[in-house]
Protein backbone atom coordinates (compact mmCIF):
# COMPACT_ATOMS: atom_id res chain seq x y z
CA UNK A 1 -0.99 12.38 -53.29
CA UNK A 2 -0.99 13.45 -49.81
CA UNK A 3 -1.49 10.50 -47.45
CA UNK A 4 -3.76 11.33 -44.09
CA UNK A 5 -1.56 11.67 -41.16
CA UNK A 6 -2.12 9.81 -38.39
CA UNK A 7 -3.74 11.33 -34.90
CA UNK A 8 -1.36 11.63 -32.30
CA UNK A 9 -2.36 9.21 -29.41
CA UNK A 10 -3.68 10.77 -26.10
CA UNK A 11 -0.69 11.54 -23.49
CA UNK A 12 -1.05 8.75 -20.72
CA UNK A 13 -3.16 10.03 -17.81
CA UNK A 14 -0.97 11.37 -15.40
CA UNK A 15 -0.18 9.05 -12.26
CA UNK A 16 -0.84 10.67 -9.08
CA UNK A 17 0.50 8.44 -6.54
CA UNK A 18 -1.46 9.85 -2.80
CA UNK A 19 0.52 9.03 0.33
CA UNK A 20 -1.16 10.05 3.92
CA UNK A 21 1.33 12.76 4.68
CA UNK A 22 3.53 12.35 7.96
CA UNK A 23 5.22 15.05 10.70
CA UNK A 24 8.09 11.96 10.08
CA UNK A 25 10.48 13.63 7.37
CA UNK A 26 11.47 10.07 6.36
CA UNK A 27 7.57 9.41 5.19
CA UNK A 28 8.08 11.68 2.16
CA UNK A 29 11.34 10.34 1.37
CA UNK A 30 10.57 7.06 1.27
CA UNK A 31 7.81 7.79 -1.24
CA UNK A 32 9.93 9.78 -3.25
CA UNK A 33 12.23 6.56 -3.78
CA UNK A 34 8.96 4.36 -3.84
CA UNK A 35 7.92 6.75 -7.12
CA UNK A 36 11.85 6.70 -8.87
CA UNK A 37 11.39 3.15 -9.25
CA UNK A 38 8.18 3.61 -10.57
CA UNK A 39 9.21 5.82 -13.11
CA UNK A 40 12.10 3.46 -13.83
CA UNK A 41 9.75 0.74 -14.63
CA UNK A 42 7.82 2.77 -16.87
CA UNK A 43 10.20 5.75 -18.28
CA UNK A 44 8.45 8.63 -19.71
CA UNK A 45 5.23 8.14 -17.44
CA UNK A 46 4.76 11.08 -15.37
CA UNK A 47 4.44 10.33 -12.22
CA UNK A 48 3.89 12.88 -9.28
CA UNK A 49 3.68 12.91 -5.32
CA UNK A 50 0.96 14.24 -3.66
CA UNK A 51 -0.48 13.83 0.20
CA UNK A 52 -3.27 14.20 2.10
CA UNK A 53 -2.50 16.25 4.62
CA UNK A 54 0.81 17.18 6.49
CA UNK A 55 3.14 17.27 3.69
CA UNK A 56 3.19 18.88 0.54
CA UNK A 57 2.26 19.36 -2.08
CA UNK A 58 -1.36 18.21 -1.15
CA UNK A 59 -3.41 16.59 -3.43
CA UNK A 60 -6.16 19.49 -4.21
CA UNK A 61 -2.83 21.23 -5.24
CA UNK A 62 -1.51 18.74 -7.39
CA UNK A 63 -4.89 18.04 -9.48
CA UNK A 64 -5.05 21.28 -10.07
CA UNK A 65 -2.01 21.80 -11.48
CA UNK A 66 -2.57 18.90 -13.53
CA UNK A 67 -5.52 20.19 -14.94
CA UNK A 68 -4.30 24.01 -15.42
CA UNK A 69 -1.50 22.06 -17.61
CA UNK A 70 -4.38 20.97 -19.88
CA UNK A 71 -3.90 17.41 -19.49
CA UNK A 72 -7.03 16.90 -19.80
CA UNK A 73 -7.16 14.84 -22.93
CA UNK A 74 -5.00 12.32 -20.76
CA UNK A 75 -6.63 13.02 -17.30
CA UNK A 76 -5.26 11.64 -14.57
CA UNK A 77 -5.42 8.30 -11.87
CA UNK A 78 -4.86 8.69 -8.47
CA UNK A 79 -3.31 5.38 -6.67
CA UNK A 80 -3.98 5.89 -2.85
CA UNK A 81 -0.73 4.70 -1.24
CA UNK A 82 -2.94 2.93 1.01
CA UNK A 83 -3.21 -0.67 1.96
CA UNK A 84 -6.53 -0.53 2.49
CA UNK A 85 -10.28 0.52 1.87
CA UNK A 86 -11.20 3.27 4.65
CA UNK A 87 -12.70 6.95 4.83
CA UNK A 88 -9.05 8.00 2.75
CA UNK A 89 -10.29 6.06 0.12
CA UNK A 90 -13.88 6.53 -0.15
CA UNK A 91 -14.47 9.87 1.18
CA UNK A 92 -11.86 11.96 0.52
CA UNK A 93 -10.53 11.09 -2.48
CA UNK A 94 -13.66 10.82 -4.40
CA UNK A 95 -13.96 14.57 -3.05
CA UNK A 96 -10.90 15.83 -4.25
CA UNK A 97 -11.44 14.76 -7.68
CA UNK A 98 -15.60 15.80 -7.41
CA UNK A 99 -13.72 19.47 -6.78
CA UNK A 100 -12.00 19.55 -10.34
CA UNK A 101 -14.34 18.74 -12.50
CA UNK A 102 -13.00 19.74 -15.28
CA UNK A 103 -10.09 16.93 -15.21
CA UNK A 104 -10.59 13.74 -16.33
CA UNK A 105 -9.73 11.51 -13.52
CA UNK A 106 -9.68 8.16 -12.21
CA UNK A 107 -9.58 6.86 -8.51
CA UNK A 108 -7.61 3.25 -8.44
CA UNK A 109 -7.78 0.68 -5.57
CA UNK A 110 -5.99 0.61 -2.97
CA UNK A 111 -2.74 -1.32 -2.94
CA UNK A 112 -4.17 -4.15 -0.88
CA UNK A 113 -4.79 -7.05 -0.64
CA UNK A 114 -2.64 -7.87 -3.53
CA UNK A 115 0.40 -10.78 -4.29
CA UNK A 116 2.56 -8.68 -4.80
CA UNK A 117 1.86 -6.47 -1.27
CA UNK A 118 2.39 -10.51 0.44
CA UNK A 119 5.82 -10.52 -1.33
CA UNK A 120 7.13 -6.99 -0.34
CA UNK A 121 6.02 -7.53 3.84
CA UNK A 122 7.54 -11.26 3.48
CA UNK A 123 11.23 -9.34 2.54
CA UNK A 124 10.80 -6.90 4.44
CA UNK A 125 10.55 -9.72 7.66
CA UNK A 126 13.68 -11.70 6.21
CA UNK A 127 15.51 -8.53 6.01
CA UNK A 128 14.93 -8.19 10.13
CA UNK A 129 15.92 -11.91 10.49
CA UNK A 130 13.20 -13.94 9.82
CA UNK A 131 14.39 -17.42 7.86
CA UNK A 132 12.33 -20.28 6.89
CA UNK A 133 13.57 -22.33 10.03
CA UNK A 134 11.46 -19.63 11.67
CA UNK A 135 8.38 -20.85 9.50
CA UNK A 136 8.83 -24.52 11.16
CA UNK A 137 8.54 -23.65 14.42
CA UNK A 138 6.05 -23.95 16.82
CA UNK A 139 7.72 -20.73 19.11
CA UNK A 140 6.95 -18.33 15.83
CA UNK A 141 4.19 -15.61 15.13
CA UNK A 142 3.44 -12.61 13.13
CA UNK A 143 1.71 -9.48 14.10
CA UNK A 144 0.69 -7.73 11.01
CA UNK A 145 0.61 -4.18 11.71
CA UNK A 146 -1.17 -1.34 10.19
CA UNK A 147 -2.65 2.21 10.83
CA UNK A 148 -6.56 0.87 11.28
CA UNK A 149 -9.82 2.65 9.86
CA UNK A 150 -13.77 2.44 11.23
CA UNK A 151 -14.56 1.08 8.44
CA UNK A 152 -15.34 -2.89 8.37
CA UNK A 153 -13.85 -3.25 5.17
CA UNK A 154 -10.84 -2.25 6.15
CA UNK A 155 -10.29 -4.84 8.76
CA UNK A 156 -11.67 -7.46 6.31
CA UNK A 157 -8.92 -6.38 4.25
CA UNK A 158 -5.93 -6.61 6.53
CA UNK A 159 -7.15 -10.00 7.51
CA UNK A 160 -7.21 -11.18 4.07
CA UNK A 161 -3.51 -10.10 3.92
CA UNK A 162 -2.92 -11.64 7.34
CA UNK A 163 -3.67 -14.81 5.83
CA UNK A 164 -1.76 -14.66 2.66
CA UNK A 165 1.39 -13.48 4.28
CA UNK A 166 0.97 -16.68 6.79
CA UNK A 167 0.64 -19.04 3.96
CA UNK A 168 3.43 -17.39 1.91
CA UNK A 169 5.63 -17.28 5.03
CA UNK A 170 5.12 -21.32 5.53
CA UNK A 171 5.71 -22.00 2.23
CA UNK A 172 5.09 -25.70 1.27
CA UNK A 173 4.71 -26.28 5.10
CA UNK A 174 1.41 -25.38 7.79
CA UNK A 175 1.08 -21.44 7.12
CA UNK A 176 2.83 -19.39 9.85
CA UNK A 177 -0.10 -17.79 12.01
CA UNK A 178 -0.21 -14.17 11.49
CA UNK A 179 -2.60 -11.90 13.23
CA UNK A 180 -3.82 -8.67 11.94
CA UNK A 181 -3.71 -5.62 14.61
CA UNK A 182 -3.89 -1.54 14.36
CA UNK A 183 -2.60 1.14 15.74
CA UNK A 184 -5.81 3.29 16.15
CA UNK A 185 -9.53 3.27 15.75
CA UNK A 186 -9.78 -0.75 15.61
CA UNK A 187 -8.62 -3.89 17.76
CA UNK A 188 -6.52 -5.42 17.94
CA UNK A 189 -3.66 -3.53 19.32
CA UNK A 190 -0.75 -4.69 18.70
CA UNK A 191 0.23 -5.49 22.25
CA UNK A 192 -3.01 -7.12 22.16
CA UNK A 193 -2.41 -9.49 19.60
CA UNK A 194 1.32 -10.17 20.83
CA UNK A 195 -0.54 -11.21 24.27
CA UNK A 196 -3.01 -13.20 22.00
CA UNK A 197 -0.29 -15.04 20.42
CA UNK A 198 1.76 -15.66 23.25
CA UNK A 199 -0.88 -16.91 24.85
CA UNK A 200 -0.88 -19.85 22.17
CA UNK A 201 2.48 -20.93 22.77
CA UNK A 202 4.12 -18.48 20.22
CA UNK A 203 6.89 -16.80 22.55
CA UNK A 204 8.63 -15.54 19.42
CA UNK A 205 6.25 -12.98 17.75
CA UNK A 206 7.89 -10.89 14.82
CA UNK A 207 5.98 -7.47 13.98
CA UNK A 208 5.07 -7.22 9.97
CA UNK A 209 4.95 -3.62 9.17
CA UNK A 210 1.69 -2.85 6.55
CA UNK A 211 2.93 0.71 6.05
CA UNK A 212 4.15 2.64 3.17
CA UNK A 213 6.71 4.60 4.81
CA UNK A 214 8.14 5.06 8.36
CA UNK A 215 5.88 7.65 10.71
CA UNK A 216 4.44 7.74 14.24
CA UNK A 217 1.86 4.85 14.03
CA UNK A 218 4.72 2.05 12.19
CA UNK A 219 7.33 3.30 15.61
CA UNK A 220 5.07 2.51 17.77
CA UNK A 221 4.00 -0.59 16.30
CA UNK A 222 7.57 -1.89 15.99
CA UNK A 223 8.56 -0.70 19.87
CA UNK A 224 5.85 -3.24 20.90
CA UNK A 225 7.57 -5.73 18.99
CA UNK A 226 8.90 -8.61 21.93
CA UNK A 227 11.34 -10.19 18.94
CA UNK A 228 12.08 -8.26 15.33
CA UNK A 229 10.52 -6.06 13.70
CA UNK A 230 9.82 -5.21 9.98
CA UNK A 231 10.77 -1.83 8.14
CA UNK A 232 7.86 -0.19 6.42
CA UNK A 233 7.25 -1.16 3.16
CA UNK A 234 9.23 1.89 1.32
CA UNK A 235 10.30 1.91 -1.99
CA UNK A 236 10.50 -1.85 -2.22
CA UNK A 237 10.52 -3.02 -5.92
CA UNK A 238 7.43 -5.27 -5.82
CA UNK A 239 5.44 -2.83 -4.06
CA UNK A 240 6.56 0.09 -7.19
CA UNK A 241 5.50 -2.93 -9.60
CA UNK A 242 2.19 -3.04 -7.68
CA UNK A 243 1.69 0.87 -8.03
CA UNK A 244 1.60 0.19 -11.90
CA UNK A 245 -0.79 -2.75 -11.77
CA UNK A 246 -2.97 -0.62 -9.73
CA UNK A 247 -2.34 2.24 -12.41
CA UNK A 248 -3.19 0.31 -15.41
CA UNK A 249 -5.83 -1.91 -14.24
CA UNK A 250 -7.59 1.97 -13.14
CA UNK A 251 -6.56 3.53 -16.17
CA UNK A 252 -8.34 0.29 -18.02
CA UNK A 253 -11.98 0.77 -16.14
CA UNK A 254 -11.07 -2.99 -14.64
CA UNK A 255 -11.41 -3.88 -10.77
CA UNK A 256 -10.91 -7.42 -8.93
CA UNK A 257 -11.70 -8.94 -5.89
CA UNK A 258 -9.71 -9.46 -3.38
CA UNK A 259 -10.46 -13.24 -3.47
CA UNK A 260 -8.89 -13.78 -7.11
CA UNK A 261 -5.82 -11.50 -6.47
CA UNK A 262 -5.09 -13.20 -3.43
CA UNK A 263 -5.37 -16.72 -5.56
CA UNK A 264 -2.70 -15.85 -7.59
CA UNK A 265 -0.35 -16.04 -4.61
């Protein structure tokens, strides 16, 4: 008697992880690292670079090759190596995929406001000197830095993660104050905030950086910096343990606010 064989599961979709693109030959590096741990975490997950403009390969070029490979059956999610909502996100994204229809795709969230995000800037600060002695004082601020969008929700964002890195930074103590700023198309500056901040007493103001990997916009935002200043994000483990919660929680039709991430913290 001949038993009925069982149906080979569906490949996993294919995880297209979508950095900016940078002139900055250390951008694409340090997303290249970012993605081996990634693929450590979850071996035999393919996993693939692509950008949206300056670097290759660039994402139109990537989906298609995902879809001439007949991947279909397991599609594809894109997670924006973003840290926030902007015109990235919803414009030109969504357009990339709406020009290969004949993939199976999905479009994740980007990667903040998230716990995990507030854990990865946090190290990143202690690895340019910033101790919990610094949390207790009344000389101490934070500048939270990022690239900036037009679009509201984008600052709403960054503030959200302003906040969460303050509280994480003061620990069981008063939060740390930590002010979001941009380095185009919003306010404030960074010098601006650093001037807001010192204005309140805070002579020591560290500079947070809230970008993937190193390019023009994260140098300038660290020159401004009057005391230390972060590294970019890069391949830091909780931020490649974030790309996967962004991965599954896409590849599972499931979206949260940022209200009940942020609670978890």
């Amino acid at each position: 008697m001949q038993h009925p064989r069982t149906p080979a599961a569906a490949p996993a979709p294919v995880l297209v992880a979508v950095g900016h693109g940078s002139r900055d030959p250390r951008a694409r590096a340090a997303l290249a690292r970012l993605l081996d741990r990634v693929r450590e975490l979850r071996p035999g997950l393919d996993v693939r670079l692509a950008h949206i403009e300056l670097n290759a390969p660039l994402l139109a070029e990537t989906l298609a090759a995902v879809a001439a490979e007949g991947r279909q059956a397991g599609g594809a999610v894109l997670v924006p190596l973003l840290l926030a909502p902007g015109h990235h996100v919803t414009h030109d994204l969504p357009a990339a995929l709406a020009a290969v229809p004949e993939l199976s795709a999905r479009l994740a969230e980007p990667l903040g406001p998230h716990p995990l995000l507030v854990e990865a800037l946090a190290d990143r600060l202690a690895e340019a000197g910033w101790t919990p002695a610094d949390a207790a004082s009344p000389a101490t601020g934070v500048v939270l830095a990022s690239a900036g969008s037009r679009d509201p929700r984008s600052a709403a964002t960054l503030r959200r993660i302003a906040t969460a890195l303050g509280e994480r930074l003061g620990g069981d103590g008063a939060p740390v104050p930590v002010l979001a700023a941009y380095a185009s198309a919003a306010a404030p500056t960074v010098p601006e905030a650093v001037a807001a901040l010192t204005a309140r007493g805070r002579h020591r103001v560290a500079v947070a950086s809230c970008f993937t990997a190193p390019g023009l916009f994260a140098a300038r935002a660290a020159a401004h910096a009057p005391w230390i200043a972060a590294d970019p994000l890069g391949a830091h483990p909780a931020l490649a343990r974030l790309v996967l919660h962004r991965y599954d929680r896409a590849r599972a039709g499931r979206t949260t606010t940022p209200s009940r991430e942020l609670a978890a913290i």
